[in-house]
C-alpha atoms as a PDB file:
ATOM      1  CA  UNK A   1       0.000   0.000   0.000  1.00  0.00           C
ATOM      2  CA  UNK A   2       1.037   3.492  -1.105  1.00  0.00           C
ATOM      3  CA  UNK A   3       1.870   5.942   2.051  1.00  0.00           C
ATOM      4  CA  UNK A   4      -1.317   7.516   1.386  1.00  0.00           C
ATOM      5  CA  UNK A   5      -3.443   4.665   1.234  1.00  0.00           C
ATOM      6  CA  UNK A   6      -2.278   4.096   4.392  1.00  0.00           C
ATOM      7  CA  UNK A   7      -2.923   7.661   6.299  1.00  0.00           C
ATOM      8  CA  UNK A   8      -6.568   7.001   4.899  1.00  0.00           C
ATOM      9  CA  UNK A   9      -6.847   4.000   6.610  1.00  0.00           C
ATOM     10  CA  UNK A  10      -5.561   4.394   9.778  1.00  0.00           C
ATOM     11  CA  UNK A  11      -7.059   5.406  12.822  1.00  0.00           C
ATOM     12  CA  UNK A  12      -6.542   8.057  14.631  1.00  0.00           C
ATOM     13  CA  UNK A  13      -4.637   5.519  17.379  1.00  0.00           C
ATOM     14  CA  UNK A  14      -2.342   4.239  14.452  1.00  0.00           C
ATOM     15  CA  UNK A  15      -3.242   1.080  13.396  1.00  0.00           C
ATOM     16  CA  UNK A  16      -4.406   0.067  10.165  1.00  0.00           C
ATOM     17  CA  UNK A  17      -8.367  -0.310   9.455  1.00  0.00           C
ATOM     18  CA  UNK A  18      -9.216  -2.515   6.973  1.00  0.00           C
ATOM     19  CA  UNK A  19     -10.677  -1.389   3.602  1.00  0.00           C
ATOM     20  CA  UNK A  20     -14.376  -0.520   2.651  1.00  0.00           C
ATOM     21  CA  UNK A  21     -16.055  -3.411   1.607  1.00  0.00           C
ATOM     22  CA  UNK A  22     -17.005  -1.991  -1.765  1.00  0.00           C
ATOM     23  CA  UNK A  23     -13.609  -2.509  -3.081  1.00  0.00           C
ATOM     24  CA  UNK A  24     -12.693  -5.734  -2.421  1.00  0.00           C
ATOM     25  CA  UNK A  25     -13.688  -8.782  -4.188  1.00  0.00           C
ATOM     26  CA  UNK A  26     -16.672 -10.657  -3.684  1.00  0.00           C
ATOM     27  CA  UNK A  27     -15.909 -13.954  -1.577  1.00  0.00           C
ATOM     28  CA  UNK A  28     -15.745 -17.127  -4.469  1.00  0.00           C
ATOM     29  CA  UNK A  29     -18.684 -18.775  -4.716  1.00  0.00           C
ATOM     30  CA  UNK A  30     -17.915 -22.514  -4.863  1.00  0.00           C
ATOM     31  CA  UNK A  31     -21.210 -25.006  -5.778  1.00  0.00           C
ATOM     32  CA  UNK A  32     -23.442 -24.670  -8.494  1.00  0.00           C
ATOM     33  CA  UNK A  33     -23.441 -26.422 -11.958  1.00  0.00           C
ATOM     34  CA  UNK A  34     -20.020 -26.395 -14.324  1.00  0.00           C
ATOM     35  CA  UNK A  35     -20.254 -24.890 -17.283  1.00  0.00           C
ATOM     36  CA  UNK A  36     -19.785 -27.607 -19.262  1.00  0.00           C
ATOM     37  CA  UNK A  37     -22.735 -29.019 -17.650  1.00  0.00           C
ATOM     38  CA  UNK A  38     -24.888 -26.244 -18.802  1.00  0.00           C
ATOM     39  CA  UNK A  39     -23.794 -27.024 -22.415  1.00  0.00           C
ATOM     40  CA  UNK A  40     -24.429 -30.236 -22.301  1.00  0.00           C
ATOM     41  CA  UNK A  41     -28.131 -29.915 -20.898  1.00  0.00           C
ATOM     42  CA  UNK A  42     -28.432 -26.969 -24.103  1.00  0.00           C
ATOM     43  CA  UNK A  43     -27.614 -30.024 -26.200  1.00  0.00           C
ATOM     44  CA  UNK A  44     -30.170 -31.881 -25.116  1.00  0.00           C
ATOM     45  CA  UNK A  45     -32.789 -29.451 -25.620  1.00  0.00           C
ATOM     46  CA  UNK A  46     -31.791 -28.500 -29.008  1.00  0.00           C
ATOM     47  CA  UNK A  47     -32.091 -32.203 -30.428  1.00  0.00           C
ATOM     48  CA  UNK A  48     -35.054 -32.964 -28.729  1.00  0.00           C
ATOM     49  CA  UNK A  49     -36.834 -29.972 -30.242  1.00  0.00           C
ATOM     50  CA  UNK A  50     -34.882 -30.797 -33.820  1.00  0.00           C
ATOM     51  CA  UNK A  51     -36.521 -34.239 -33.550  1.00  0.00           C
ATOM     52  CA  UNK A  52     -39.883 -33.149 -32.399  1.00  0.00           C
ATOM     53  CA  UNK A  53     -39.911 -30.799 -35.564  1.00  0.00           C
ATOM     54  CA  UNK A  54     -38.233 -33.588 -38.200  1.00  0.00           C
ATOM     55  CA  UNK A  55     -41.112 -36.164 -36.603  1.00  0.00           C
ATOM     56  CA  UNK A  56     -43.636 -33.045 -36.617  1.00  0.00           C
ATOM     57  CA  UNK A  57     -43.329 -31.952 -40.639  1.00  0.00           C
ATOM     58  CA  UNK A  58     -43.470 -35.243 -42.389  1.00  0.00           C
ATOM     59  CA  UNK A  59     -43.147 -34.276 -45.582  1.00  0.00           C
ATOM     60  CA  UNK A  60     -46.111 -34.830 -47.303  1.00  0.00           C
ATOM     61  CA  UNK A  61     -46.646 -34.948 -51.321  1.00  0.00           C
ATOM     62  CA  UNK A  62     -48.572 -31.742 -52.463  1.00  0.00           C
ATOM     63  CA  UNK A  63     -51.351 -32.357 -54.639  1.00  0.00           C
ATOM     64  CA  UNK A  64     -52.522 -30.325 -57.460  1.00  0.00           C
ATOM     65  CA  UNK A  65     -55.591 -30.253 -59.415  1.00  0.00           C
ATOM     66  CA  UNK A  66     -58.862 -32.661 -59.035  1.00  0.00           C
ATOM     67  CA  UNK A  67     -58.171 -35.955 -57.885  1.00  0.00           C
ATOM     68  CA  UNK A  68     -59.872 -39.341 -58.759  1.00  0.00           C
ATOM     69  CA  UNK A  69     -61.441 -40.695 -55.865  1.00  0.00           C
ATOM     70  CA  UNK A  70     -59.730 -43.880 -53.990  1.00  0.00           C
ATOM     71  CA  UNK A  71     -60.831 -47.401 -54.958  1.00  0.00           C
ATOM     72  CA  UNK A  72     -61.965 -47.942 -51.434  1.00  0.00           C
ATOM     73  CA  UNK A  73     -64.028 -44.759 -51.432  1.00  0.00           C
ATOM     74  CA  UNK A  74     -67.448 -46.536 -52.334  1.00  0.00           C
ATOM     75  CA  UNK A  75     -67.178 -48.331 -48.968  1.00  0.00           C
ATOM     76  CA  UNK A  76     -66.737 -45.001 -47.422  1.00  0.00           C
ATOM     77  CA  UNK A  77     -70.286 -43.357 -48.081  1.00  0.00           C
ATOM     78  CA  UNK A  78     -70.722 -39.421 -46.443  1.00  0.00           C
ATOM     79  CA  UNK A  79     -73.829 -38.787 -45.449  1.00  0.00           C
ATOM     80  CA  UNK A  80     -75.858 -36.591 -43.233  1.00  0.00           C
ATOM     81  CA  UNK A  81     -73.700 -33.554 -44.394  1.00  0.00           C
ATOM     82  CA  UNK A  82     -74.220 -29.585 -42.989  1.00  0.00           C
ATOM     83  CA  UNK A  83     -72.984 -26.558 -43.318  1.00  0.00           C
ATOM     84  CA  UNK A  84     -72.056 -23.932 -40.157  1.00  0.00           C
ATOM     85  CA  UNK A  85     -69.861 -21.253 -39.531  1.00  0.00           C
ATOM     86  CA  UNK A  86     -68.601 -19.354 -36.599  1.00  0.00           C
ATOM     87  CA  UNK A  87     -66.748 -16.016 -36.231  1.00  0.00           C
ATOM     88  CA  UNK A  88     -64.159 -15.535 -33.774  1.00  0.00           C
ATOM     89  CA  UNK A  89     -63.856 -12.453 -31.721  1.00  0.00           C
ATOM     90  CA  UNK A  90     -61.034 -11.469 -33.524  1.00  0.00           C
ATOM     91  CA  UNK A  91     -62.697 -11.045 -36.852  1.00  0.00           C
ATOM     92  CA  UNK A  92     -61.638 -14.434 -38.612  1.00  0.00           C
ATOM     93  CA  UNK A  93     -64.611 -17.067 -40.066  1.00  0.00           C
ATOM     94  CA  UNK A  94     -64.484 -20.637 -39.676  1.00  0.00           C
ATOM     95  CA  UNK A  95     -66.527 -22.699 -41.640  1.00  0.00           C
ATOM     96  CA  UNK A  96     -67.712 -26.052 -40.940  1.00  0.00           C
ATOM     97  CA  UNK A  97     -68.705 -29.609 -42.812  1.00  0.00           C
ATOM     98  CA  UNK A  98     -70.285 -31.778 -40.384  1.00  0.00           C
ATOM     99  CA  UNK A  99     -71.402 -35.931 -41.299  1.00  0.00           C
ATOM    100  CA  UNK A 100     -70.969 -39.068 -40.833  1.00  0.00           C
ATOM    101  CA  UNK A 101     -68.443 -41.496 -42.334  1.00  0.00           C
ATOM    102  CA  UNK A 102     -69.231 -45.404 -42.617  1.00  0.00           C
ATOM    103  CA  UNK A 103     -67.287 -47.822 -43.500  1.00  0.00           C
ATOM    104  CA  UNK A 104     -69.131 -50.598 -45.013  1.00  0.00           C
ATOM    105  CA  UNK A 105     -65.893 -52.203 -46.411  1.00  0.00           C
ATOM    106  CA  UNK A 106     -63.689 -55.299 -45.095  1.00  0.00           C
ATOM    107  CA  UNK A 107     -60.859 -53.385 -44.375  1.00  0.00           C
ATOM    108  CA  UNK A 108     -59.198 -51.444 -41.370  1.00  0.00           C
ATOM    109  CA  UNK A 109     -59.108 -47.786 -42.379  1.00  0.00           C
ATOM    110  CA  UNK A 110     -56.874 -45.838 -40.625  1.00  0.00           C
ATOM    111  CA  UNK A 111     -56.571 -42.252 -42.502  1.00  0.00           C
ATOM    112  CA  UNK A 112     -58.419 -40.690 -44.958  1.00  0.00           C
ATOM    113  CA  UNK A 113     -57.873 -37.770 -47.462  1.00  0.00           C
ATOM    114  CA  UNK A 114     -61.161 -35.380 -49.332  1.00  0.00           C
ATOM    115  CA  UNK A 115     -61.027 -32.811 -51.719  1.00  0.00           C
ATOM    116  CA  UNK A 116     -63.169 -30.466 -51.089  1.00  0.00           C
ATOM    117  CA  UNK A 117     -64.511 -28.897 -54.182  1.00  0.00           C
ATOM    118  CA  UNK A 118     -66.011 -24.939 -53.502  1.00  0.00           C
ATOM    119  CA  UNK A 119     -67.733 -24.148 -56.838  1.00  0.00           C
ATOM    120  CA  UNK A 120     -69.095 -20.870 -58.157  1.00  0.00           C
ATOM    121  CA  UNK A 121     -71.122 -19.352 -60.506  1.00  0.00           C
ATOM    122  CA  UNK A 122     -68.769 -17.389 -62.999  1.00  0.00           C
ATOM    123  CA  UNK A 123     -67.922 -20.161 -64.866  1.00  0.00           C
ATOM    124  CA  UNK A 124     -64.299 -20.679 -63.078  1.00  0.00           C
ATOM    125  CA  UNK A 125     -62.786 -23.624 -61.643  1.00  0.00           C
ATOM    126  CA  UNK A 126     -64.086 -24.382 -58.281  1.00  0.00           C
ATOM    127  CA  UNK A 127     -61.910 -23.838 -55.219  1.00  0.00           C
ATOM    128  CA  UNK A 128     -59.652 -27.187 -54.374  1.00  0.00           C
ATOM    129  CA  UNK A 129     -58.940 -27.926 -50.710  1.00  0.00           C
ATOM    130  CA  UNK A 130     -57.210 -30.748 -50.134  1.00  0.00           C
ATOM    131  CA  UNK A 131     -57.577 -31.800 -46.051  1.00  0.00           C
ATOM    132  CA  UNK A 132     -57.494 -34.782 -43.930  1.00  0.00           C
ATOM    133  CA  UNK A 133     -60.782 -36.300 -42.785  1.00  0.00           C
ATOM    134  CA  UNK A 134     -60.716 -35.496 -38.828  1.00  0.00           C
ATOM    135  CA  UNK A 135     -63.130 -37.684 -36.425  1.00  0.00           C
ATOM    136  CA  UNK A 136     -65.133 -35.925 -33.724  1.00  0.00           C
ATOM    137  CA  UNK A 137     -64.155 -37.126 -30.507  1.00  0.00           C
ATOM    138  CA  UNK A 138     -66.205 -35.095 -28.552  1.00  0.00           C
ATOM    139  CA  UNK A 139     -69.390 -32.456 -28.751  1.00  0.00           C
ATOM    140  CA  UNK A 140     -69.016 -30.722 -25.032  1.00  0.00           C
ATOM    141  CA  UNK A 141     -67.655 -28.358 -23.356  1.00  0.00           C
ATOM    142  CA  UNK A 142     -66.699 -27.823 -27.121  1.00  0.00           C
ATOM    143  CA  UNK A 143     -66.074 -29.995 -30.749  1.00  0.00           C
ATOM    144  CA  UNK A 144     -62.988 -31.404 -30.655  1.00  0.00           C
ATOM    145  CA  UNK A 145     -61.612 -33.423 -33.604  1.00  0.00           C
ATOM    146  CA  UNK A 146     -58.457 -36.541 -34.044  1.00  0.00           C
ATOM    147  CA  UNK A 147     -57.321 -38.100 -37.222  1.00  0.00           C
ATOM    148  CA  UNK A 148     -58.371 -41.446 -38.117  1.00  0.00           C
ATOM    149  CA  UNK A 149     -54.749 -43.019 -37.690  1.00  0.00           C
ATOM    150  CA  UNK A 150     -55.984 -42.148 -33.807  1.00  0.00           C
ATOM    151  CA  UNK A 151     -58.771 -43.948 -33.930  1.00  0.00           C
ATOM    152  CA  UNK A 152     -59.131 -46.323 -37.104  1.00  0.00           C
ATOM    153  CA  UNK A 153     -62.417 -47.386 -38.942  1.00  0.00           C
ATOM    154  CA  UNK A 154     -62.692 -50.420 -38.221  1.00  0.00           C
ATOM    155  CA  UNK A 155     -65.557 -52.747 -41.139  1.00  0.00           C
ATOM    156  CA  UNK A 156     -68.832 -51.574 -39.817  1.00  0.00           C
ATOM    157  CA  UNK A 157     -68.128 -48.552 -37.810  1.00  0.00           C
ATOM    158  CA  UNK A 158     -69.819 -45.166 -38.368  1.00  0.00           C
ATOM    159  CA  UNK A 159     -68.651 -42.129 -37.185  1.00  0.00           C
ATOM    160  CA  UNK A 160     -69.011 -38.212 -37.176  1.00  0.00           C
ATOM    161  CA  UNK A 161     -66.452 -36.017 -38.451  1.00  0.00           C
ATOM    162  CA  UNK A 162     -66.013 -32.341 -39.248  1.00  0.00           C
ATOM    163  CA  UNK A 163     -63.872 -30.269 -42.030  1.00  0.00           C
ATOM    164  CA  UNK A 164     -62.946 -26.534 -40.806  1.00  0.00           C
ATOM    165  CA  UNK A 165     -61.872 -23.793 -43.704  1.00  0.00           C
ATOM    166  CA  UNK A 166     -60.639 -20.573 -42.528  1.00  0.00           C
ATOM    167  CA  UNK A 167     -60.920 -18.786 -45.566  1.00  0.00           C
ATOM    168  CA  UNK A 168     -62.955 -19.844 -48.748  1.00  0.00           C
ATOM    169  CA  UNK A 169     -63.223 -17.543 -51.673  1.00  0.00           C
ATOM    170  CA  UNK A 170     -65.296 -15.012 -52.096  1.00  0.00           C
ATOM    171  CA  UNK A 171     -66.344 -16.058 -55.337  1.00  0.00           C
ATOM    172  CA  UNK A 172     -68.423 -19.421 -53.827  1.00  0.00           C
ATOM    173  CA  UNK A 173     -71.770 -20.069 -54.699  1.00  0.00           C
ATOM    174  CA  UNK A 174     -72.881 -20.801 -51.275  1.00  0.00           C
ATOM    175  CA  UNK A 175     -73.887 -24.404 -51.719  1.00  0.00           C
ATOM    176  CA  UNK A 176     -72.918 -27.215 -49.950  1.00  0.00           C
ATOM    177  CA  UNK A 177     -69.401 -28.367 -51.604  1.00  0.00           C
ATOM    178  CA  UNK A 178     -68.523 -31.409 -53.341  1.00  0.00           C
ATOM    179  CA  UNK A 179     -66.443 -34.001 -51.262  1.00  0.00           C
ATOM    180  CA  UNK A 180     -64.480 -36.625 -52.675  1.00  0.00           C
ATOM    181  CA  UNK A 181     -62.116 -38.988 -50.677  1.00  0.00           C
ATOM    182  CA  UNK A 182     -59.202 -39.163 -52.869  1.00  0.00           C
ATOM    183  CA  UNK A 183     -56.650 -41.359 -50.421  1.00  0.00           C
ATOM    184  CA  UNK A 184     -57.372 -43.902 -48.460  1.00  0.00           C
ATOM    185  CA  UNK A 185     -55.408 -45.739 -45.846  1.00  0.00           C
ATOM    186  CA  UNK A 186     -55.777 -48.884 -44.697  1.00  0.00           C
ATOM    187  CA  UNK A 187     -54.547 -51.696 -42.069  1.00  0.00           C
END
């Protein structure tokens, strides 16, 4: 310590006083988790959201244009079929195309794929929408929907189901749209 350093800190009697607190270091900390643990744990994470996204976004083959309906589609007959829509309090429409699904067929279905055709009247071609069927699972508190692959047609078995659109085009003639089940999967 410097001569003056040490008049600050002496006392009046001589001896030394120690220094303020705020300038010394803090005591070391020992405990807590390593570094390299905290990478490793960051590892982790990372790959298990990678894998949830890679398992997540199967990539699935875009289709384009009118489809042919599947072979197994006769033993797949929609009926019972409305229309509904609901708005949301944030502005956006939803509409809805409720019905049942049987499966009078020998075969295990376990996913299906409609077109849904929206035509108009101005002489265009309709509006394509190409969606997986979705099974109601439940009416209350609310309508709540699960693939098929969660709960498989089994030969006999009839079912609800429901298709939601968010947007459909302006241009639509207001009728109730054509469905066609284009893909069928089966056990």
């Amino acid at each position: 310590m410097s001569d003056q350093e040490m008049r600050r800190n002496a006392s009046p009697n001589g001896a030394e006083e120690p220094s303020s607190a705020i300038f010394t270091p803090p005591p070391s900390r020992s405990g807590g988790m390593p570094l390299s643990a905290w990478l490793i744990a960051g590892a982790v994470v990372l790959a298990a959201v990678a894998g949830m996204l890679l398992v997540g976004h199967r990539k699935t083959e875009e289709i384009k244009g009118v489809q042919a309906p599947d072979a197994y589609a006769s033993s797949l007959p929609l009926t019972q079929l409305q229309m509904s829509e609901s708005t949301s309090l944030s502005g956006g429409k939803s509409t809805y195309v409720d019905g049942h699904i049987q499966n009078t067929g020998q075969e295990t279905v376990t996913g299906v794929l409609v077109q849904v055709l929206f035509k108009n009247e101005e002489q265009m071609p309709p509006d394509v929408e190409t969606v997986p069927l979705m099974l109601i699972r439940t009416h209350e508190p609310y309508v709540d929907t699960e693939t098929v692959h969660a709960d498989p047609l089994k030969p006999g078995d009839d079912r609800e189901f429901r298709l939601i659109f968010e947007s459909i085009p302006g241009n639509w003639n207001m009728q109730m749209p054509e469905i066609r089940i284009i893909k069928v999967e089966k056990k």
